[in-house]
N, C-alpha and C. Protein backbone atom coordinates (compact mmCIF):
# COMPACT_ATOMS: atom_id res chain seq x y z
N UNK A 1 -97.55 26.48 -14.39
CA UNK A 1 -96.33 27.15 -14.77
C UNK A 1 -95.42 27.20 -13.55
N UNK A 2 -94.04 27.17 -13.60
CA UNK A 2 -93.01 26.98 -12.65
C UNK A 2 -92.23 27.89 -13.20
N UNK A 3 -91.40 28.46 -12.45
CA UNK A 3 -90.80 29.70 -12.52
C UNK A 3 -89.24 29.19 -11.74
N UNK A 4 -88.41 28.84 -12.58
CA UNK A 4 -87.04 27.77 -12.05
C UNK A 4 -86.19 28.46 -11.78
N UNK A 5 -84.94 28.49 -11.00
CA UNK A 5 -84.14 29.06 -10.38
C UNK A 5 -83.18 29.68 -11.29
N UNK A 6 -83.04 29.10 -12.44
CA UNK A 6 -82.43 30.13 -13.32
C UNK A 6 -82.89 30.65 -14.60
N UNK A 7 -84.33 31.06 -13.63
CA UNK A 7 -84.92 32.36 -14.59
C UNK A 7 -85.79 31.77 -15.52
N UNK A 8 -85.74 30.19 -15.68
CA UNK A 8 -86.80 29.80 -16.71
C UNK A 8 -87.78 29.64 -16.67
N UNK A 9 -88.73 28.78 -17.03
CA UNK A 9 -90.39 28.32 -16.95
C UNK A 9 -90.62 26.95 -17.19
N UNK A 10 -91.18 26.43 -16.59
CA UNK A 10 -91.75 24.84 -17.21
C UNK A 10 -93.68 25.16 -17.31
N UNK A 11 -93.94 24.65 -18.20
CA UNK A 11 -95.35 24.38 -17.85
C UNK A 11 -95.44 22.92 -17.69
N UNK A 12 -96.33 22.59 -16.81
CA UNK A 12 -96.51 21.55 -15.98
C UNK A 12 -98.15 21.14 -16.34
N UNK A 13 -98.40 19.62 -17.15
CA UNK A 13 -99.73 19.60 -17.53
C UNK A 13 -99.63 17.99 -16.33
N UNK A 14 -100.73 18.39 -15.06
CA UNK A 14 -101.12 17.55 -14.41
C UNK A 14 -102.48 16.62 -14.98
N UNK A 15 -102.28 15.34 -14.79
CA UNK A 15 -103.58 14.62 -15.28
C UNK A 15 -103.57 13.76 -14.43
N UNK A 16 -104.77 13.10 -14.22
CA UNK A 16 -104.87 12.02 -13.04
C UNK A 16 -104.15 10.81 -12.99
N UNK A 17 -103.72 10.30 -11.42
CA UNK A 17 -102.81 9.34 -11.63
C UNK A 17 -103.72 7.81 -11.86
N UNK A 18 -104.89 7.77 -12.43
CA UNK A 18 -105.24 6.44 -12.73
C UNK A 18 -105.56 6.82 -14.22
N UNK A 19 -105.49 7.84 -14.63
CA UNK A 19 -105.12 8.04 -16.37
C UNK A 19 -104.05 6.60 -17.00
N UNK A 20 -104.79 6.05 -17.75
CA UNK A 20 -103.33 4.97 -18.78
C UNK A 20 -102.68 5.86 -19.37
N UNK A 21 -101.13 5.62 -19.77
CA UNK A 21 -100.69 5.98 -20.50
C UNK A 21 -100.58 5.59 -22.06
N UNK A 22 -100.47 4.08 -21.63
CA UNK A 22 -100.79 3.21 -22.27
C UNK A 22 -101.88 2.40 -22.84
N UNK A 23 -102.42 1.93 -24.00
CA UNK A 23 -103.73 0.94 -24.28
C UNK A 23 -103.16 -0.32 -23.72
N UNK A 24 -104.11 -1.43 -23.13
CA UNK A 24 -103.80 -2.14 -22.56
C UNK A 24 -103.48 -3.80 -23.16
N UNK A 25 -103.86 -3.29 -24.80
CA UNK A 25 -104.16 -4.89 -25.52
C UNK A 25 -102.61 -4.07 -26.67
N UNK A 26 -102.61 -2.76 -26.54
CA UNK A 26 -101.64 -2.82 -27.73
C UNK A 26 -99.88 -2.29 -26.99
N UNK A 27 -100.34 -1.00 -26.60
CA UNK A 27 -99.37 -0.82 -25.71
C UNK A 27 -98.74 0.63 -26.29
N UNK A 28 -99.44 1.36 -27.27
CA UNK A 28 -100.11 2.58 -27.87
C UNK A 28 -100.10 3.49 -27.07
N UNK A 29 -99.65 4.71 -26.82
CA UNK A 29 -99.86 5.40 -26.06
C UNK A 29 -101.52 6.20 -26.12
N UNK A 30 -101.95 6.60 -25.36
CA UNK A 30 -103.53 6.61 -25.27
C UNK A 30 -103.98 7.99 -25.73
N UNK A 31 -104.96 8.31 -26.31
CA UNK A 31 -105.70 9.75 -26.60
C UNK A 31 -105.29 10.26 -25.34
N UNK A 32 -105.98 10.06 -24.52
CA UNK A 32 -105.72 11.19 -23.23
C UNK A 32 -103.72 11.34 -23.08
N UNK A 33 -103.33 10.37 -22.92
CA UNK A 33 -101.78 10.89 -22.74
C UNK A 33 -101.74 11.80 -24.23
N UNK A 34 -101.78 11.84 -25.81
CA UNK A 34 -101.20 12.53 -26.41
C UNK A 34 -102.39 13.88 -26.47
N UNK A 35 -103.65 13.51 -25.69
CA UNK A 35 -104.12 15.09 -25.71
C UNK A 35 -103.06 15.84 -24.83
N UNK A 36 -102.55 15.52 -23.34
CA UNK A 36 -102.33 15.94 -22.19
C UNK A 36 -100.35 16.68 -23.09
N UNK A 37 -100.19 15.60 -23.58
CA UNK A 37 -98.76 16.43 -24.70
C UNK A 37 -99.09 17.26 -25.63
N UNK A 38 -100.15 16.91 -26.21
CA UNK A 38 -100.70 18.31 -27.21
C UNK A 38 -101.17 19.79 -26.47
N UNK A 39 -101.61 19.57 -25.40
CA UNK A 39 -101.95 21.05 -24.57
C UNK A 39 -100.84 21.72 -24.08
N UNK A 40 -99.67 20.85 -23.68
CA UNK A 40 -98.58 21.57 -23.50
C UNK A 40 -97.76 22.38 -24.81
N UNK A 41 -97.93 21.47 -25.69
CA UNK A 41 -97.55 22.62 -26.86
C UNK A 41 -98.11 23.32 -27.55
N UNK A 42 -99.69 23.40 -27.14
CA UNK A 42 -100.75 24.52 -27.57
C UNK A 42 -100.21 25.43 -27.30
N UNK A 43 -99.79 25.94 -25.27
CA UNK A 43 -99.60 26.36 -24.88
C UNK A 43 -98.12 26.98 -24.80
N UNK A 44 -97.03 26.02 -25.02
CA UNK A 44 -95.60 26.70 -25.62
C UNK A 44 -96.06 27.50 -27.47
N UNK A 45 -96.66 27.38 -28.01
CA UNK A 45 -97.23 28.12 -29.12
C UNK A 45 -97.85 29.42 -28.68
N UNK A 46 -98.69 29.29 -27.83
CA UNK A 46 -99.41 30.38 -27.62
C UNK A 46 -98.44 31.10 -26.87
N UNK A 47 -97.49 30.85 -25.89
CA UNK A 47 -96.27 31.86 -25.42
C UNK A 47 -95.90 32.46 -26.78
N UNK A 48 -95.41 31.90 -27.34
CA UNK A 48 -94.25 32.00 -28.46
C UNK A 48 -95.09 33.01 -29.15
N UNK A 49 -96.12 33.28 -29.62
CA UNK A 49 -96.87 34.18 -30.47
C UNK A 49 -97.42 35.10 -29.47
N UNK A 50 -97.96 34.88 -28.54
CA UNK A 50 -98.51 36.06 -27.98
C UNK A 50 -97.44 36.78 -26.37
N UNK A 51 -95.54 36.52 -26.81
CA UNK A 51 -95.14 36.68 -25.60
C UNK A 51 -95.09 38.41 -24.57
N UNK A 52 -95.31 38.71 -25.46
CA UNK A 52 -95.32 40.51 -24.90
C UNK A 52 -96.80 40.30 -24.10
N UNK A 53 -97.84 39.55 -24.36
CA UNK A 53 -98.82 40.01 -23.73
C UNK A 53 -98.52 39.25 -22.44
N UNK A 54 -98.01 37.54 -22.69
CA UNK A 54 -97.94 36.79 -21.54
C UNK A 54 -96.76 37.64 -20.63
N UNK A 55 -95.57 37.94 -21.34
CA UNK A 55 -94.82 38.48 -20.02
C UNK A 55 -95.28 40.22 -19.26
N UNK A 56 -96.30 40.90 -20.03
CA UNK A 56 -96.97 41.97 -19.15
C UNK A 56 -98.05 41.39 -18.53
N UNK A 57 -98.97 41.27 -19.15
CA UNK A 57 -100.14 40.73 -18.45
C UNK A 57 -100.12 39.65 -17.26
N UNK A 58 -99.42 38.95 -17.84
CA UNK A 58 -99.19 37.45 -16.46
C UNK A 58 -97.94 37.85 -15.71
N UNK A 59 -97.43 38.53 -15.81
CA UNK A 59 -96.34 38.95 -15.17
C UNK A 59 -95.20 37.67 -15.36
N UNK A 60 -95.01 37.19 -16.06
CA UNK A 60 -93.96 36.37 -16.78
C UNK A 60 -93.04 36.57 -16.68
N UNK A 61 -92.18 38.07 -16.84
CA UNK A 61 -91.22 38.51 -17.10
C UNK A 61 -89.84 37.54 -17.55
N UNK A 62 -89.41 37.74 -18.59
CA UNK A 62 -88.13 36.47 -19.21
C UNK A 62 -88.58 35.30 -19.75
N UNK A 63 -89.94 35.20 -19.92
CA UNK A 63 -90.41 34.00 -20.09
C UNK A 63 -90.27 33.99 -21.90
N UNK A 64 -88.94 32.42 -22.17
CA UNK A 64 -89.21 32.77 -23.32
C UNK A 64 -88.90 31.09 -23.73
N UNK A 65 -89.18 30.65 -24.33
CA UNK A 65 -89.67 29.09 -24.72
C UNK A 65 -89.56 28.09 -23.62
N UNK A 66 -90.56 27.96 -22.92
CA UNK A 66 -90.85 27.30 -21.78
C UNK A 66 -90.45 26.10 -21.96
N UNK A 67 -90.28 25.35 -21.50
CA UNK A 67 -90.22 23.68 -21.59
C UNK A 67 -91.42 23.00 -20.85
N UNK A 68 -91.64 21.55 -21.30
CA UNK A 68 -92.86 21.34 -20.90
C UNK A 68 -92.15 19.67 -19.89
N UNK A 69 -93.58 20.24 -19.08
CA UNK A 69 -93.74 18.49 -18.70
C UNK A 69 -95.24 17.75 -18.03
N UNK A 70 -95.08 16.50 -18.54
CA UNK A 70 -96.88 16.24 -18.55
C UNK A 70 -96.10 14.79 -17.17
N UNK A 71 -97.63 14.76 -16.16
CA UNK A 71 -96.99 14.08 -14.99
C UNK A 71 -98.47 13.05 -15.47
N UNK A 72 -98.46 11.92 -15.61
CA UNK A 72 -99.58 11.26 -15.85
C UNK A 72 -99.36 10.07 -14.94
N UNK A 73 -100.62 9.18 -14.38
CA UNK A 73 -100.64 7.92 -14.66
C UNK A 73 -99.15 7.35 -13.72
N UNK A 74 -99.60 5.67 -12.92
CA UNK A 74 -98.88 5.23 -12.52
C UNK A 74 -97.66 4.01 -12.86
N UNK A 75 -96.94 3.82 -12.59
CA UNK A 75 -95.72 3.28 -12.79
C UNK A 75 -96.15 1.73 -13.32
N UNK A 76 -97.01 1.40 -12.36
CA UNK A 76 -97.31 -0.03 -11.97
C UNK A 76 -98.27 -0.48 -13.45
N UNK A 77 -98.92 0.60 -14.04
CA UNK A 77 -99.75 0.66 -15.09
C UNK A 77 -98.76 0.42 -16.17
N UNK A 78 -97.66 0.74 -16.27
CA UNK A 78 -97.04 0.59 -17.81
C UNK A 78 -96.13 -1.10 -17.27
N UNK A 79 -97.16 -2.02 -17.95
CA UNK A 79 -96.85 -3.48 -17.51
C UNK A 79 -96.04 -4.70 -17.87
N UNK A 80 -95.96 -4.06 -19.23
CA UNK A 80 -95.54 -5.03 -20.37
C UNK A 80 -94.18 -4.83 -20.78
N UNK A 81 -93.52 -5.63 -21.21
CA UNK A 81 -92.30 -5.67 -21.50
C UNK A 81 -92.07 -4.22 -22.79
N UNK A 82 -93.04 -4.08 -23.60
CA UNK A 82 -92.86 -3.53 -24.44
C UNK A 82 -93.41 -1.69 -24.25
N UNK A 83 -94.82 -1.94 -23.31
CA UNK A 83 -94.62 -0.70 -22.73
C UNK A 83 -93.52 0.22 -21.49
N UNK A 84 -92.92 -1.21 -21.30
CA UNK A 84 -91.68 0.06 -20.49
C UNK A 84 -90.67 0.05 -21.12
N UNK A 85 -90.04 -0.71 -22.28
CA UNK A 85 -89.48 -0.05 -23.42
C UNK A 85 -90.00 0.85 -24.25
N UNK A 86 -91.35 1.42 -24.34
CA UNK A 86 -91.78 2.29 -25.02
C UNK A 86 -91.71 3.73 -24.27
N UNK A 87 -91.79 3.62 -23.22
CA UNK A 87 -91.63 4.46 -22.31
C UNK A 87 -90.19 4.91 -21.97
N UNK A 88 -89.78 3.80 -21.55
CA UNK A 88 -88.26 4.57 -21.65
C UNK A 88 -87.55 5.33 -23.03
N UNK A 89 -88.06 4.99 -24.08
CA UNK A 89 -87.92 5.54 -25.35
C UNK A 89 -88.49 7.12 -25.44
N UNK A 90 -89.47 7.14 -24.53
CA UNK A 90 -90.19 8.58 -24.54
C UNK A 90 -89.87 9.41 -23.44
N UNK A 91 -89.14 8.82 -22.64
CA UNK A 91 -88.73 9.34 -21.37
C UNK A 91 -87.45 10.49 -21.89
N UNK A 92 -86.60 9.38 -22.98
CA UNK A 92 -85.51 9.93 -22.99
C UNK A 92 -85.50 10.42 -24.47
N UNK A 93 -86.45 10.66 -25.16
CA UNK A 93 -86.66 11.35 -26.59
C UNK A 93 -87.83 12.02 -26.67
N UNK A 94 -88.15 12.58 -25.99
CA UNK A 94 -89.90 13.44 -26.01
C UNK A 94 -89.35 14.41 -25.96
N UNK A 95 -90.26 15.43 -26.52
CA UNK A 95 -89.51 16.72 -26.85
C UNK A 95 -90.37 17.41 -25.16
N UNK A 96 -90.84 16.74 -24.41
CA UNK A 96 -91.36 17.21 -22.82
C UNK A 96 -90.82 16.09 -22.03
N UNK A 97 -90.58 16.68 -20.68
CA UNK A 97 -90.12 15.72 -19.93
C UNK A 97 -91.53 15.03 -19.24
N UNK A 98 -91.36 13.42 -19.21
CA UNK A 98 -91.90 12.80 -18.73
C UNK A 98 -92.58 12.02 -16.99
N UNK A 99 -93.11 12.13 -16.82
CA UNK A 99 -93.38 11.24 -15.60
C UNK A 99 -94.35 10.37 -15.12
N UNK A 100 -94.47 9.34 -14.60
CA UNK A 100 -95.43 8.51 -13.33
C UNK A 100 -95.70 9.68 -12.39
N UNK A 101 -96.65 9.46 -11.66
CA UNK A 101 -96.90 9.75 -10.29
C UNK A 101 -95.48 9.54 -9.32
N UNK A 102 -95.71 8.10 -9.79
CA UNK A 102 -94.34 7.41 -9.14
C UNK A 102 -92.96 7.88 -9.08
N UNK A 103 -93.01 8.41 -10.47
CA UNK A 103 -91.64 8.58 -10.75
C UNK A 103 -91.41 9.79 -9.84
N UNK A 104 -92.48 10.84 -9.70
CA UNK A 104 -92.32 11.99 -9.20
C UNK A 104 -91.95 11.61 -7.64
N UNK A 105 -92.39 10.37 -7.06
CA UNK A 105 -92.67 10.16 -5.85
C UNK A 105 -91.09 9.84 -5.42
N UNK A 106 -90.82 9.28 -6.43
CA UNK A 106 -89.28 8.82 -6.23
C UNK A 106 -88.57 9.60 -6.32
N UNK A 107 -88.34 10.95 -7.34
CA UNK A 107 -87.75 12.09 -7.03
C UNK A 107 -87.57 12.88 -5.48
N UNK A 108 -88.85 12.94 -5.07
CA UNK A 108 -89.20 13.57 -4.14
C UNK A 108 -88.35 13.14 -2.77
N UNK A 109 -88.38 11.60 -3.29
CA UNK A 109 -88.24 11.30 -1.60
C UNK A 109 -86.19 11.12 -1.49
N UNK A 110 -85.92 11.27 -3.01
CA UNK A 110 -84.39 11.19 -3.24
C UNK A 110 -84.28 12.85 -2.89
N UNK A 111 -84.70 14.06 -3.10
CA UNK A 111 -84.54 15.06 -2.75
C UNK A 111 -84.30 15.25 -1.28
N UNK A 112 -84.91 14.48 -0.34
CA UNK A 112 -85.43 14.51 0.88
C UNK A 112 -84.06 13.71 1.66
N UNK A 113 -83.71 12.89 1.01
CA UNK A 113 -82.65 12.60 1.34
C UNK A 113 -81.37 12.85 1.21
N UNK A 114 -81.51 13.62 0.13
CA UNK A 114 -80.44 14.55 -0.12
C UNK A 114 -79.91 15.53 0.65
N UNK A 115 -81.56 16.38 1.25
CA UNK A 115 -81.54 17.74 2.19
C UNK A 115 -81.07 17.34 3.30
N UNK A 116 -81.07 16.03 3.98
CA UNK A 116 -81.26 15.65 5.28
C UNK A 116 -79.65 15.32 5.17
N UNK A 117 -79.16 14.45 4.50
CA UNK A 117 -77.82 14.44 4.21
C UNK A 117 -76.96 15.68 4.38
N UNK A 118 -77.25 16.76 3.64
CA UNK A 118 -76.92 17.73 3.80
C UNK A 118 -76.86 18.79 5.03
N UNK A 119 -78.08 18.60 5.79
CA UNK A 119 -78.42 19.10 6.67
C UNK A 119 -77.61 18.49 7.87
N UNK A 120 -77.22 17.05 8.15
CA UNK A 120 -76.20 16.37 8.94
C UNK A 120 -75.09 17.17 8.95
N UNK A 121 -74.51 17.10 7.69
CA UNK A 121 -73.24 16.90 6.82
C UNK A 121 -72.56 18.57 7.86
N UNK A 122 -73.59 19.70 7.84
CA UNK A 122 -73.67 20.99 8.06
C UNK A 122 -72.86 21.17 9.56
């Protein structure tokens, strides 16, 4: 769970980065990727019904339809012409936001350059 600067929540379902996302003969997204999307919305369910207990008990406070995101599996793995059109299809229509390892890696290091930019700029 992430607790975002304006007051929201993400839950964040980590799975290993040599997880497929993909089957490798069809190009299907895999049991483990749609378990790893199904636990995130177990879990936006279970907010949603039990939120008085999650925002006393867990100390939540404001927590009220979280958004999700599942970080799976590497870049280099989705190979095929048709799995990175399938992917980009889910990237930008999944009702959770998506990622690679990679992708995260690439965020990260565009952040980094951002700060440092900034930090010159100062």
């Amino acid at each position: 769970m992430i607790r975002c600067t304006n007051e929201t929540y993400k839950l964040v379902e980590i799975e290993r980065a040599n997880a497929r996302i993909f089957t490798k003969k069809s190009s299907e997204p895999t049991a483990h990727f749609n378990h790893a999307c199904q636990q995130v919305k177990d879990w936006q369910r279970y907010i949603r019904v039990n939120m008085r207990t999650v925002q006393g008990e867990q100390k939540l406070e404001g927590i009220y339809e979280p958004t999700g995101v599942v970080i799976m599996g590497r870049s280099e793995d989705i190979d095929t012409d048709q799995a990175r059109t399938r992917w980009n299809d889910m990237k930008n229509n999944h009702e959770h936001e998506l990622f690679t390892f990679d992708d995260l890696c690439d965020r990260v290091r565009s952040l980094a350059i951002s700060l440092r930019r900034l930090r010159t700029d100062l």
